[in-house]
PDB file of N, CA and C in Angstrom:
ATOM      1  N   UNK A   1      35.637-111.572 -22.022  1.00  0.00           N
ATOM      2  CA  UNK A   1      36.724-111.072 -21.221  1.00  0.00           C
ATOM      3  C   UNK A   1      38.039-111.348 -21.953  1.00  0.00           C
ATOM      4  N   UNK A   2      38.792-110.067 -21.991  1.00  0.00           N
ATOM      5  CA  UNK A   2      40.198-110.210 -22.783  1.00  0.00           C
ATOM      6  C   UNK A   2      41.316-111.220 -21.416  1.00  0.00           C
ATOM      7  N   UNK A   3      41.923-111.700 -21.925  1.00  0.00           N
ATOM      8  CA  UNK A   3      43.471-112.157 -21.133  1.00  0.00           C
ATOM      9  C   UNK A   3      44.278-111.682 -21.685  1.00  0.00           C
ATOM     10  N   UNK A   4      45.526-111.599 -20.806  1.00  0.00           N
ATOM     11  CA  UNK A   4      46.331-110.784 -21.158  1.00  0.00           C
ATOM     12  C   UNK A   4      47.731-112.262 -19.793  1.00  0.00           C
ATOM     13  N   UNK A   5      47.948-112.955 -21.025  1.00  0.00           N
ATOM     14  CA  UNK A   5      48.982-113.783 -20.189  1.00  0.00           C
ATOM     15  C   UNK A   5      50.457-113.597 -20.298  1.00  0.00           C
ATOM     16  N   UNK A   6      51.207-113.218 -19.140  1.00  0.00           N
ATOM     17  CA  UNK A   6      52.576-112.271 -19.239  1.00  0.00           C
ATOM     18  C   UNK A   6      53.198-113.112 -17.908  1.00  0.00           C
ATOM     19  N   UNK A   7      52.341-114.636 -17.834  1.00  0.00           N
ATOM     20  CA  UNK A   7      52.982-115.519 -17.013  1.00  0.00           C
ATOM     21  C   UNK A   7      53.859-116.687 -17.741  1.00  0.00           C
ATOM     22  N   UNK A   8      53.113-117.031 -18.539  1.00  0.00           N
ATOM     23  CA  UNK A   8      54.023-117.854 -20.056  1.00  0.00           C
ATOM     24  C   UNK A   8      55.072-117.503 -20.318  1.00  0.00           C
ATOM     25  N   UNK A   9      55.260-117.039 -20.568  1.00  0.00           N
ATOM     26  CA  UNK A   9      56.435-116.170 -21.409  1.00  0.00           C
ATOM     27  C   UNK A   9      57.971-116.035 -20.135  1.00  0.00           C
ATOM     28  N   UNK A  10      57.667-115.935 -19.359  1.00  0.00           N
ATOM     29  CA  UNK A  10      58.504-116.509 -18.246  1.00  0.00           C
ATOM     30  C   UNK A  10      59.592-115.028 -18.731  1.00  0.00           C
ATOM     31  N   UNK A  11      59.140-113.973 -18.683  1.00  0.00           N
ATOM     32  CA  UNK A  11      59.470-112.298 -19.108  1.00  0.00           C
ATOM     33  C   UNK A  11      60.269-112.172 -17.488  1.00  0.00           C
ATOM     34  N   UNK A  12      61.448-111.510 -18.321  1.00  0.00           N
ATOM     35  CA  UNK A  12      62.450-110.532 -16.883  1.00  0.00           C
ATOM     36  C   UNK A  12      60.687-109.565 -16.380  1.00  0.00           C
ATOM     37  N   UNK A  13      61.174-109.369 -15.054  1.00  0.00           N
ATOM     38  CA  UNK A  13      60.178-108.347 -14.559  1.00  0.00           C
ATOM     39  C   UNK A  13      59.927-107.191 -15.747  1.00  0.00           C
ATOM     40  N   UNK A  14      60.869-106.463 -16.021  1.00  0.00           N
ATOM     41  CA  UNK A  14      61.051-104.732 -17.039  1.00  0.00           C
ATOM     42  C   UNK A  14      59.748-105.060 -17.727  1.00  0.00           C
ATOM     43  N   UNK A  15      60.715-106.463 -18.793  1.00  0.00           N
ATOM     44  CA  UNK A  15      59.983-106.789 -19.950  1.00  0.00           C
ATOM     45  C   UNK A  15      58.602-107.255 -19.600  1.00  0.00           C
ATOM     46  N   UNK A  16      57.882-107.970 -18.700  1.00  0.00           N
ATOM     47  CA  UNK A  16      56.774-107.818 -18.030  1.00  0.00           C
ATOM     48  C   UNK A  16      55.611-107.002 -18.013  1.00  0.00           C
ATOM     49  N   UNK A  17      56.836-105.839 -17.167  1.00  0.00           N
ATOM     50  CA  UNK A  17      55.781-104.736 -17.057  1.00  0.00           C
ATOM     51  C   UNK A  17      55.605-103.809 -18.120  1.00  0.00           C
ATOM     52  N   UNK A  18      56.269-104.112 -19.823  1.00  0.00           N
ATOM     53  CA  UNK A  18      56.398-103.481 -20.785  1.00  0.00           C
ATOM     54  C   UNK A  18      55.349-104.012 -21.434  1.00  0.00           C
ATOM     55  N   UNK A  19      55.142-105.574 -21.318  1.00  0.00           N
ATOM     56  CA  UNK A  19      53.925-105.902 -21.908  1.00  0.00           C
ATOM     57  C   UNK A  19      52.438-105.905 -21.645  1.00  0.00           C
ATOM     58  N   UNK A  20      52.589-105.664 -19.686  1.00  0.00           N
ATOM     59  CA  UNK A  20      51.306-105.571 -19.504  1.00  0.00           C
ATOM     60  C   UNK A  20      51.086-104.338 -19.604  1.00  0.00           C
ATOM     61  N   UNK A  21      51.540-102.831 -19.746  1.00  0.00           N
ATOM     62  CA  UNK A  21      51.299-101.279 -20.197  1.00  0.00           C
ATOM     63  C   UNK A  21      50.870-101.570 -21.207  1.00  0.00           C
ATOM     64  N   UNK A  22      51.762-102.305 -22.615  1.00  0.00           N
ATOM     65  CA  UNK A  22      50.916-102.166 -24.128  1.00  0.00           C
ATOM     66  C   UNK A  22      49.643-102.833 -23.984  1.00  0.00           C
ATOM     67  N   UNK A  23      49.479-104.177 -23.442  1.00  0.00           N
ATOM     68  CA  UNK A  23      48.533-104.510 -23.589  1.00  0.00           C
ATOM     69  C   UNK A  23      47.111-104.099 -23.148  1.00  0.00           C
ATOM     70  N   UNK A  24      47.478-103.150 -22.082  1.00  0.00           N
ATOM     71  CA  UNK A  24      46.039-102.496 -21.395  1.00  0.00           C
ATOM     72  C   UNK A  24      45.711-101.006 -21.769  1.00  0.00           C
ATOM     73  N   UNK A  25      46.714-100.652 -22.934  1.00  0.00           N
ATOM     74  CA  UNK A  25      46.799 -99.560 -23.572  1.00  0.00           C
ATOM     75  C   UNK A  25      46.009-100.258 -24.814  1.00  0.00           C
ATOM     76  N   UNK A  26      46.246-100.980 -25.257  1.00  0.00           N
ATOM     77  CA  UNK A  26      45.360-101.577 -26.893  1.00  0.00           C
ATOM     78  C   UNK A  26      44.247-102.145 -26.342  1.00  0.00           C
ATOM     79  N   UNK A  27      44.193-103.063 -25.405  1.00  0.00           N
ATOM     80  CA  UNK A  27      42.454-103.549 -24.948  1.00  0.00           C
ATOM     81  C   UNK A  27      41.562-102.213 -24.821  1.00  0.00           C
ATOM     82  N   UNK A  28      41.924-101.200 -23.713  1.00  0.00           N
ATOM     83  CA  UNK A  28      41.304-100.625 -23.408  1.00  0.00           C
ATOM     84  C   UNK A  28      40.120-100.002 -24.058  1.00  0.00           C
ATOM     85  N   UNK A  29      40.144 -99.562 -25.571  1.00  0.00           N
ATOM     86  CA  UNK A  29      38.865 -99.566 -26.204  1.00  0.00           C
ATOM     87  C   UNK A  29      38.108-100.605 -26.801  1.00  0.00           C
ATOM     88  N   UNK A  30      38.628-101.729 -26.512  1.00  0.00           N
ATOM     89  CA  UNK A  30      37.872-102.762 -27.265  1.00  0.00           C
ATOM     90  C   UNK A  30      37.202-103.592 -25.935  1.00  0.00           C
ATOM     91  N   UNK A  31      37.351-103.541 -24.655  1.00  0.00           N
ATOM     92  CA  UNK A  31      36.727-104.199 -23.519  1.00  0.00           C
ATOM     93  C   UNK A  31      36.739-103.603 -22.366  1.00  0.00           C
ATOM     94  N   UNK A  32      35.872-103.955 -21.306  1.00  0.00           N
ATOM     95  CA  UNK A  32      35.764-103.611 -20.196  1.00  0.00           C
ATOM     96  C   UNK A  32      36.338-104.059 -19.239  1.00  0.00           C
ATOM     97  N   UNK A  33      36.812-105.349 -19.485  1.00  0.00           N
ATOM     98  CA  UNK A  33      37.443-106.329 -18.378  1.00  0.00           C
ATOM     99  C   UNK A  33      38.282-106.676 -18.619  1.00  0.00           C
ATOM    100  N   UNK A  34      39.593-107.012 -18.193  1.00  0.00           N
ATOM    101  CA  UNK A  34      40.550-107.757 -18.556  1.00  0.00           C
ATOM    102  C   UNK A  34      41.357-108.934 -17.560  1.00  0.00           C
ATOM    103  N   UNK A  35      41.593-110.142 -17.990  1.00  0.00           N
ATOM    104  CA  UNK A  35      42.005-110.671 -16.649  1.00  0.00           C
ATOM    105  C   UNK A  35      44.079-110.944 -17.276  1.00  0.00           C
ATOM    106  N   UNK A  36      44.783-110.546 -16.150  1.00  0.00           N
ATOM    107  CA  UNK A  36      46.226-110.831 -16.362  1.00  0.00           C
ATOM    108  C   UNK A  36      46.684-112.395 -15.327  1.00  0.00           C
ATOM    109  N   UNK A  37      46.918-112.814 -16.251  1.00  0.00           N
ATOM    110  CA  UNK A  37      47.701-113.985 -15.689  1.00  0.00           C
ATOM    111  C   UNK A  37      49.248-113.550 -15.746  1.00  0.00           C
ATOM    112  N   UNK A  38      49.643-113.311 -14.494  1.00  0.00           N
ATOM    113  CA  UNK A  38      51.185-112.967 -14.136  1.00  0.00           C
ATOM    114  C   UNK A  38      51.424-114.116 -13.044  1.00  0.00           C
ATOM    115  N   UNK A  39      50.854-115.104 -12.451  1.00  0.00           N
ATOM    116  CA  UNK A  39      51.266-116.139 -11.636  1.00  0.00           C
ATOM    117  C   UNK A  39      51.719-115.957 -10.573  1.00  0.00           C
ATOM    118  N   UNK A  40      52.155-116.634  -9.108  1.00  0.00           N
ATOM    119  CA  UNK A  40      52.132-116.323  -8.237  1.00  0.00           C
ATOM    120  C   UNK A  40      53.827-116.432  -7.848  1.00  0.00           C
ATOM    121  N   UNK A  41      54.302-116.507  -8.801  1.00  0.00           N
ATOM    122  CA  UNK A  41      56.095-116.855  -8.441  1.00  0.00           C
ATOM    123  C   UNK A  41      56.424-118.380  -7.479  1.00  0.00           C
ATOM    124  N   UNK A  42      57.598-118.989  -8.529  1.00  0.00           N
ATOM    125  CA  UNK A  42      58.417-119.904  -7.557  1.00  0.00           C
ATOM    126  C   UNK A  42      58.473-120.035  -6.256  1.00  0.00           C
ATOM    127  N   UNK A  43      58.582-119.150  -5.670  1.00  0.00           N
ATOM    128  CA  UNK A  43      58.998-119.129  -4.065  1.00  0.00           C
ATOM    129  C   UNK A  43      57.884-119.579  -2.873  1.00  0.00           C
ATOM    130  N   UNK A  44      56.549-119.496  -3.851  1.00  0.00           N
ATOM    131  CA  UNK A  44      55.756-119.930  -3.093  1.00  0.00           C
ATOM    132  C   UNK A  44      54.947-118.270  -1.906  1.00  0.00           C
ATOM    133  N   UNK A  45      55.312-117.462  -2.567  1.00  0.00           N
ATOM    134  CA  UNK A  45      55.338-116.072  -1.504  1.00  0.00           C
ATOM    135  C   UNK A  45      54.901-115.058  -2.722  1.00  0.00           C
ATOM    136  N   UNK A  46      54.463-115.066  -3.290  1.00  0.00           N
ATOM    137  CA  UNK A  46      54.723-113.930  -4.282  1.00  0.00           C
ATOM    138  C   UNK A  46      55.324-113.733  -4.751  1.00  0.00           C
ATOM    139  N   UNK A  47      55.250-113.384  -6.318  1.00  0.00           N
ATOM    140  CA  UNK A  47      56.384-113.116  -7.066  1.00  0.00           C
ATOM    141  C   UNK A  47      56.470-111.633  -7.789  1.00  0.00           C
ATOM    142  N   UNK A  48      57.659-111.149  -8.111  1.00  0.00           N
ATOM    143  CA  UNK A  48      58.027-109.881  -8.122  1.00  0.00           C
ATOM    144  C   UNK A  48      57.289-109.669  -9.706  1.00  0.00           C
ATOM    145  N   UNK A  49      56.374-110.248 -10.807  1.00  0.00           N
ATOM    146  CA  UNK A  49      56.036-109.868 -11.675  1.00  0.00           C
ATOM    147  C   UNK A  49      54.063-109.439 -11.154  1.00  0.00           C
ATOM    148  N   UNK A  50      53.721-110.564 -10.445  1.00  0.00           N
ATOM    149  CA  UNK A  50      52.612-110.255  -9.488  1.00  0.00           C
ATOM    150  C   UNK A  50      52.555-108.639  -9.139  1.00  0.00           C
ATOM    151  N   UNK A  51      53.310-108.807  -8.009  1.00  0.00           N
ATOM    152  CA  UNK A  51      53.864-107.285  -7.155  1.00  0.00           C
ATOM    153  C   UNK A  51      54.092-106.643  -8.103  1.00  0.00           C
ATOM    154  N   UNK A  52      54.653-106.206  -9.174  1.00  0.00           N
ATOM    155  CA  UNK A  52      54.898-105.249 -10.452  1.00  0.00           C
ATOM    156  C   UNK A  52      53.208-105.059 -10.862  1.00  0.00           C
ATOM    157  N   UNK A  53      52.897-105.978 -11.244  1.00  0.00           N
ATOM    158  CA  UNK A  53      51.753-106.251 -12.069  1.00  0.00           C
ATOM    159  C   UNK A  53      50.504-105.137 -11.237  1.00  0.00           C
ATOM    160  N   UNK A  54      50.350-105.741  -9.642  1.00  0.00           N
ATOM    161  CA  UNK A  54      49.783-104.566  -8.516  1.00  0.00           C
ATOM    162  C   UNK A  54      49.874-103.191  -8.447  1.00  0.00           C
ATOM    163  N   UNK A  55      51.472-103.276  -7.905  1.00  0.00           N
ATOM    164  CA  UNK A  55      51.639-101.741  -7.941  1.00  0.00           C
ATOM    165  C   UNK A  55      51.445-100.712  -9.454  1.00  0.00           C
ATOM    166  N   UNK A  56      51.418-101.318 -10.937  1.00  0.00           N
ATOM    167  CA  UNK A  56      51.024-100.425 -11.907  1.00  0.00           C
ATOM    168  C   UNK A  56      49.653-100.459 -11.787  1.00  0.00           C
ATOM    169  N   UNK A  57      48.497-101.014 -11.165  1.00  0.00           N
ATOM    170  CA  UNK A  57      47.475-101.370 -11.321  1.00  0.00           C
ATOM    171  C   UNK A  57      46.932-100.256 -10.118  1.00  0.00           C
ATOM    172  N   UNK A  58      47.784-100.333  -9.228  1.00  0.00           N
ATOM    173  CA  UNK A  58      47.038 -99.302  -8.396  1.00  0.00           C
ATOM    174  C   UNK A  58      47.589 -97.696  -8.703  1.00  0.00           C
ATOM    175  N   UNK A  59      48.680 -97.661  -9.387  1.00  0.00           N
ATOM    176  CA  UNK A  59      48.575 -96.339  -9.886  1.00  0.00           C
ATOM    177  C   UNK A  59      48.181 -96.015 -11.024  1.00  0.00           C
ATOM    178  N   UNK A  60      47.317 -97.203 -11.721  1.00  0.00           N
ATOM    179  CA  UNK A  60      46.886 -96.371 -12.860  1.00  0.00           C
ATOM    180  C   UNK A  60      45.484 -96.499 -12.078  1.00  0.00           C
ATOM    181  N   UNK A  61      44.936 -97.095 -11.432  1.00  0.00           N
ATOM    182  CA  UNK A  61      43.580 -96.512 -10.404  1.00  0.00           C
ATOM    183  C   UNK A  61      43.827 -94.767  -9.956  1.00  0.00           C
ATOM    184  N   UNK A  62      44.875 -94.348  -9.482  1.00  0.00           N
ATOM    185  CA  UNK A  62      44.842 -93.557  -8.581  1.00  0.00           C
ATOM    186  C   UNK A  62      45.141 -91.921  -9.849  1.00  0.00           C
ATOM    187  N   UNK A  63      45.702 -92.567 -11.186  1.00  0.00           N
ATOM    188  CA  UNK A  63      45.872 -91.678 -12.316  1.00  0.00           C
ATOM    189  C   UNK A  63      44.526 -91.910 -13.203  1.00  0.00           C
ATOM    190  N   UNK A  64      43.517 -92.302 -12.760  1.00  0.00           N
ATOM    191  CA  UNK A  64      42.295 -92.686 -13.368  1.00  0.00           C
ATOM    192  C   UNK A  64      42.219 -93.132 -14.783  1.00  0.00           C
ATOM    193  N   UNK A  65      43.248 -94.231 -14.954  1.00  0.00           N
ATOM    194  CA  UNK A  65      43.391 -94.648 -15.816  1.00  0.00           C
ATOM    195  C   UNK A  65      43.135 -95.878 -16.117  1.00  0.00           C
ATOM    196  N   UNK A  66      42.580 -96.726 -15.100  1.00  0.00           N
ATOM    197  CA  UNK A  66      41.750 -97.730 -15.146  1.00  0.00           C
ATOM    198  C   UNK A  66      40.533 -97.875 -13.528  1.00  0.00           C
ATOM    199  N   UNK A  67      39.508 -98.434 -13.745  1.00  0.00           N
ATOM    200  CA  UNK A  67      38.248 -97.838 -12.795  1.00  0.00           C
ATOM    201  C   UNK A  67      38.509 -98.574 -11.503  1.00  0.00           C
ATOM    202  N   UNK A  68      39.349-100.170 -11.742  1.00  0.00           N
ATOM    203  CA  UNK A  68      40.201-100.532 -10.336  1.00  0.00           C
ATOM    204  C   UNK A  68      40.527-101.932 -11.187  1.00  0.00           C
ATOM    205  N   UNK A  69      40.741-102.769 -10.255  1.00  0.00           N
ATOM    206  CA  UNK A  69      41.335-104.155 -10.391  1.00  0.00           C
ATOM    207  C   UNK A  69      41.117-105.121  -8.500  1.00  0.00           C
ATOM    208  N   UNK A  70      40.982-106.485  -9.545  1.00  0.00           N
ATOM    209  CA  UNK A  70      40.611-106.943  -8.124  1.00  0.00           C
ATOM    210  C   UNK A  70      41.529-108.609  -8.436  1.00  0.00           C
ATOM    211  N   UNK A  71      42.295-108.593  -7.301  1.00  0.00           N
ATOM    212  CA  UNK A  71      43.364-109.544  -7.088  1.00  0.00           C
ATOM    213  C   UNK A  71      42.396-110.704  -7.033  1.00  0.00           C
ATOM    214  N   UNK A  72      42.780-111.973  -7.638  1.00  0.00           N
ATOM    215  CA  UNK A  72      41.965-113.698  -7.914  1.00  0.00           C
ATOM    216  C   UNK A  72      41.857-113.717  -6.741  1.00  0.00           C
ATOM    217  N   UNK A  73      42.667-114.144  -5.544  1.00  0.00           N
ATOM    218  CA  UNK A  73      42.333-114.230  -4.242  1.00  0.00           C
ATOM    219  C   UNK A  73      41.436-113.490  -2.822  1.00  0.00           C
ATOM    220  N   UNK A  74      41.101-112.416  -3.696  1.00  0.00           N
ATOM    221  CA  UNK A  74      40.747-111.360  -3.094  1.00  0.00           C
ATOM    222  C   UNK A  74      39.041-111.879  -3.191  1.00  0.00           C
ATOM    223  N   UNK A  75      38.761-112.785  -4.407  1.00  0.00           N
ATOM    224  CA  UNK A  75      37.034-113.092  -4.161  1.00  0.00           C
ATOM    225  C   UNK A  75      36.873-113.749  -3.150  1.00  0.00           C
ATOM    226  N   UNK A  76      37.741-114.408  -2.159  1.00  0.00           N
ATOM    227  CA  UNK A  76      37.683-115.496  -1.739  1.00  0.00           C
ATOM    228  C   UNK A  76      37.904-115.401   0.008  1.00  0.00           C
ATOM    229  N   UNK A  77      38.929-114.301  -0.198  1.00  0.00           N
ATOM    230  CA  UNK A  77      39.418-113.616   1.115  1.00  0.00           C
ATOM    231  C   UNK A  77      39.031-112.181   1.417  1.00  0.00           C
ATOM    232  N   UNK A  78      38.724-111.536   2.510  1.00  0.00           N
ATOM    233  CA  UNK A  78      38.656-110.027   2.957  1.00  0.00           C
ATOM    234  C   UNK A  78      40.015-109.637   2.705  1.00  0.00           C
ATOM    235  N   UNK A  79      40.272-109.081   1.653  1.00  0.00           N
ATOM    236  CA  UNK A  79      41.182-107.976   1.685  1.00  0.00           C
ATOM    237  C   UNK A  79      41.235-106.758   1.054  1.00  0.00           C
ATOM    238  N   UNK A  80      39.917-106.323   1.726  1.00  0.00           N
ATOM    239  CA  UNK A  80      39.557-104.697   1.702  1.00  0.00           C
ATOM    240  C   UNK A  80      39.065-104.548  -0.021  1.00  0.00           C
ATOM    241  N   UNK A  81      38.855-105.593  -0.935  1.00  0.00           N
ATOM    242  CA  UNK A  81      38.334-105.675  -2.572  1.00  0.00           C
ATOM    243  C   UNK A  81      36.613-105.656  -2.645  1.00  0.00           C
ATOM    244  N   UNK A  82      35.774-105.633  -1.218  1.00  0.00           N
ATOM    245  CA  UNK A  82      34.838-106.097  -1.104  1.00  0.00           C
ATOM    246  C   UNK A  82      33.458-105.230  -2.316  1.00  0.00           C
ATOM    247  N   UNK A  83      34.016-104.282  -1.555  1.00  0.00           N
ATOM    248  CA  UNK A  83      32.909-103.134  -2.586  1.00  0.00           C
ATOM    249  C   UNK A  83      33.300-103.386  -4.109  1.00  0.00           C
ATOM    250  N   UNK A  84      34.615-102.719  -4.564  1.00  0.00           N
ATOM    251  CA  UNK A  84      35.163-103.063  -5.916  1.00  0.00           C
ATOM    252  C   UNK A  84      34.224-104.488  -6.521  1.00  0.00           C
ATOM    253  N   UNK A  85      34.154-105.330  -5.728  1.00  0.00           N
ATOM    254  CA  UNK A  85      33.813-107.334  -6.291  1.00  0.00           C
ATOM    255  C   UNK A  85      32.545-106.943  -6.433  1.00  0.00           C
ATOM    256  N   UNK A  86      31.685-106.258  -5.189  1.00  0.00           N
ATOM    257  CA  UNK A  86      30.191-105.954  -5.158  1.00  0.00           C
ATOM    258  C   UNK A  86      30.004-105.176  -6.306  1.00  0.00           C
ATOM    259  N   UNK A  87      31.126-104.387  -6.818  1.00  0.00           N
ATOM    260  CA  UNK A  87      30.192-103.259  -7.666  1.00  0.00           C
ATOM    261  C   UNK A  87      30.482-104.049  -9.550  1.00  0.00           C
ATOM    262  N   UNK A  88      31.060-104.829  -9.567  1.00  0.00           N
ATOM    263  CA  UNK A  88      31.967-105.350 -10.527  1.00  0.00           C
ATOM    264  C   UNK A  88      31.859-106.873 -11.016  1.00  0.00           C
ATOM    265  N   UNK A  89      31.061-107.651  -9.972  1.00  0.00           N
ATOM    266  CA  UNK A  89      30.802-108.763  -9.761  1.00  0.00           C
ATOM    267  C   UNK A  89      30.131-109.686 -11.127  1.00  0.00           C
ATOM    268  N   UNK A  90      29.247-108.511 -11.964  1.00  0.00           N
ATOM    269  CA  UNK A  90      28.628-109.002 -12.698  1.00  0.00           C
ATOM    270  C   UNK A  90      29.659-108.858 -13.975  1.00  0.00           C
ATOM    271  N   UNK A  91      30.639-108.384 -14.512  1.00  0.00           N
ATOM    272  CA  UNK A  91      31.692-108.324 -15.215  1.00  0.00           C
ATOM    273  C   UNK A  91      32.288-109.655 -14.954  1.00  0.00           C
ATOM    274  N   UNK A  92      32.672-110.347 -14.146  1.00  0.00           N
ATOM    275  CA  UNK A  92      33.758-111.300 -14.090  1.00  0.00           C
ATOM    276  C   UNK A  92      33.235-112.786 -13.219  1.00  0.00           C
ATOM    277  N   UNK A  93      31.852-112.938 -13.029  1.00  0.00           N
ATOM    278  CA  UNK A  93      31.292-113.766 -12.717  1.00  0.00           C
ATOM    279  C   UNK A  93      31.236-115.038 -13.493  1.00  0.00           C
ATOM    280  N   UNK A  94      31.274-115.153 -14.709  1.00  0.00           N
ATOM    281  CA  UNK A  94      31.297-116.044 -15.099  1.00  0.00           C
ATOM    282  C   UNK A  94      32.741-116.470 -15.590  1.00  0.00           C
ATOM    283  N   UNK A  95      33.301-115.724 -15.749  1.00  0.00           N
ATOM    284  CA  UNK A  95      35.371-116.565 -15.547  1.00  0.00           C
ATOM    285  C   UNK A  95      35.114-117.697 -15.035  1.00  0.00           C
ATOM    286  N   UNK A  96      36.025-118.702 -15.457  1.00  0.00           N
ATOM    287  CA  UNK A  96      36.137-119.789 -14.877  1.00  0.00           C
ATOM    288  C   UNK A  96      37.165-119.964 -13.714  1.00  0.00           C
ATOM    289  N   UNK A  97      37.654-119.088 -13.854  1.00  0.00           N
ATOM    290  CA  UNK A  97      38.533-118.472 -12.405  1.00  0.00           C
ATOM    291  C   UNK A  97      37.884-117.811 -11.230  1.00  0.00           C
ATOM    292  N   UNK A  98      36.825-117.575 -11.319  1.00  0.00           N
ATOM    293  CA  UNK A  98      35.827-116.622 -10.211  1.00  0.00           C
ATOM    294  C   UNK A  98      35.957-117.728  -9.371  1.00  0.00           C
ATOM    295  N   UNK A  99      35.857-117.376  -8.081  1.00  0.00           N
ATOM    296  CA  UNK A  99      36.101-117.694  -6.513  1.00  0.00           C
ATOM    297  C   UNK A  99      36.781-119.236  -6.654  1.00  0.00           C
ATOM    298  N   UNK A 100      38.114-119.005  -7.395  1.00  0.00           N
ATOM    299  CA  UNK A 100      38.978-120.541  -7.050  1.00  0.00           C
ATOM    300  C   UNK A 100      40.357-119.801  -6.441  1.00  0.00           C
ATOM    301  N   UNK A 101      40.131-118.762  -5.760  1.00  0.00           N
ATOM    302  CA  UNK A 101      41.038-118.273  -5.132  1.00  0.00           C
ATOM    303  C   UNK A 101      42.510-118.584  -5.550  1.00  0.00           C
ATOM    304  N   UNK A 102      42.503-117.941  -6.463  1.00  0.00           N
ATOM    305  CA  UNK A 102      43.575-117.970  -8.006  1.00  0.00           C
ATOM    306  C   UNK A 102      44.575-116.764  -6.928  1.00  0.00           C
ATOM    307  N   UNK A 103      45.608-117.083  -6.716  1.00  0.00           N
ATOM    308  CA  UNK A 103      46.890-115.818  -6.612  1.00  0.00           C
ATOM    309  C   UNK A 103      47.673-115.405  -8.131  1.00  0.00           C
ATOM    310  N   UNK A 104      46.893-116.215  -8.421  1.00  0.00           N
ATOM    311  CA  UNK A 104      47.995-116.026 -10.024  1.00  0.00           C
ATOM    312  C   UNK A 104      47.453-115.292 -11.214  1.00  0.00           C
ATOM    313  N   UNK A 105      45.955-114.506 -10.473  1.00  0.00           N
ATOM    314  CA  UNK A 105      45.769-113.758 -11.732  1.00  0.00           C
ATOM    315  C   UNK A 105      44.950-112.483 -11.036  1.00  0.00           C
ATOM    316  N   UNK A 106      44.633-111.244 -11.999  1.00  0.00           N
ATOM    317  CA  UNK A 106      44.388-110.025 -11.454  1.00  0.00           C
ATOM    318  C   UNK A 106      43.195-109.505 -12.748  1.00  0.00           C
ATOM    319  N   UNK A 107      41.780-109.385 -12.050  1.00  0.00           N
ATOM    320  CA  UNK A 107      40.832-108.977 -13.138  1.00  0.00           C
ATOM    321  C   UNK A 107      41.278-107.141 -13.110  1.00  0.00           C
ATOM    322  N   UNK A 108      40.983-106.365 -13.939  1.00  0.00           N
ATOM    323  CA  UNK A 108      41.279-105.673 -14.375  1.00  0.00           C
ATOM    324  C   UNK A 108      39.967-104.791 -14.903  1.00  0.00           C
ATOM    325  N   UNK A 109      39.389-103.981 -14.418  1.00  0.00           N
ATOM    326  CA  UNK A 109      37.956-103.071 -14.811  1.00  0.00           C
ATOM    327  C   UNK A 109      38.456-101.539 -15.127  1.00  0.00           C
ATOM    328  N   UNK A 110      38.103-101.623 -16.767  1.00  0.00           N
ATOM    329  CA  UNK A 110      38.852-100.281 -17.474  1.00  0.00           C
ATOM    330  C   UNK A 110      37.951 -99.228 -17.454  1.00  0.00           C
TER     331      UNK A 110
END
C-alpha cells in the first residue's frame, strides 16, 4: 500500500490539495490502494485539509476517476462506507491502521 502523507508538511489547504491531485495522478498506475494521511486538524472537529482531501475524493468517485475511498473512521463506525469496506476489505486489511478508528487518514481504491 502506497502513502501519500500531506499531513507533515503542515501545507496551506491550495498547496494540499495540489499535492494530493499529483500524487494520485503518479500512484495511480503503479497501485491499487492508497492511504492519505491529511490528519484530523487542531480544533479537534475536523480539519479543512481532511474536508478538502473528501470532497476531491468524492468527485473524483463520481468523475470515475478513482473506484471510491473509505474514511479511517468509517471501519469502525456506520457511516454509510459499509459495502465500499465489504467489497474492499481485503485491499487494506492488513494496514496497521485498519479498525483503530484513525480520523486522520483516508484509504483510497483506484
Amino acid at each position: 500500500m502506497y502513502t501519500i502523507d500531506i499531513k507533515s508538511e503542515m501545507l496551506p489547504k491550495l498547496d494540499a490539495g495540489k499535492k494530493l491531485a499529483d500524487a494520485l495522478r503518479k500512484a495511480k498506475t503503479q497501485h491499487k490502494v492508497i492511504k492519505i494521511l491529511h490528519g484530523y486538524g487542531s480544533t479537534g472537529e475536523g480539519g479543512s485539509i481532511k474536508s478538502l482531501t473528501h470532497q476531491s475524493l468524492r468527485n473524483k468517485v463520481k468523475k470515475q476517476e478513482i473506484q471510491a475511498f473509505i474514511p479511517g473512521e468509517a471501519i469502525v463506525r456506520p457511516l454509510g462506507f459499509d459495502e465500499i469496506i465489504s467489497t474492499y476489505k481485503h485491499l487494506i486489511s492488513n494496514d496497521i491502521d485498519f479498525k483503530k478508528d484513525n480520523y486522520g487518514i483516508t484509504y483510497v481504491i483506484l
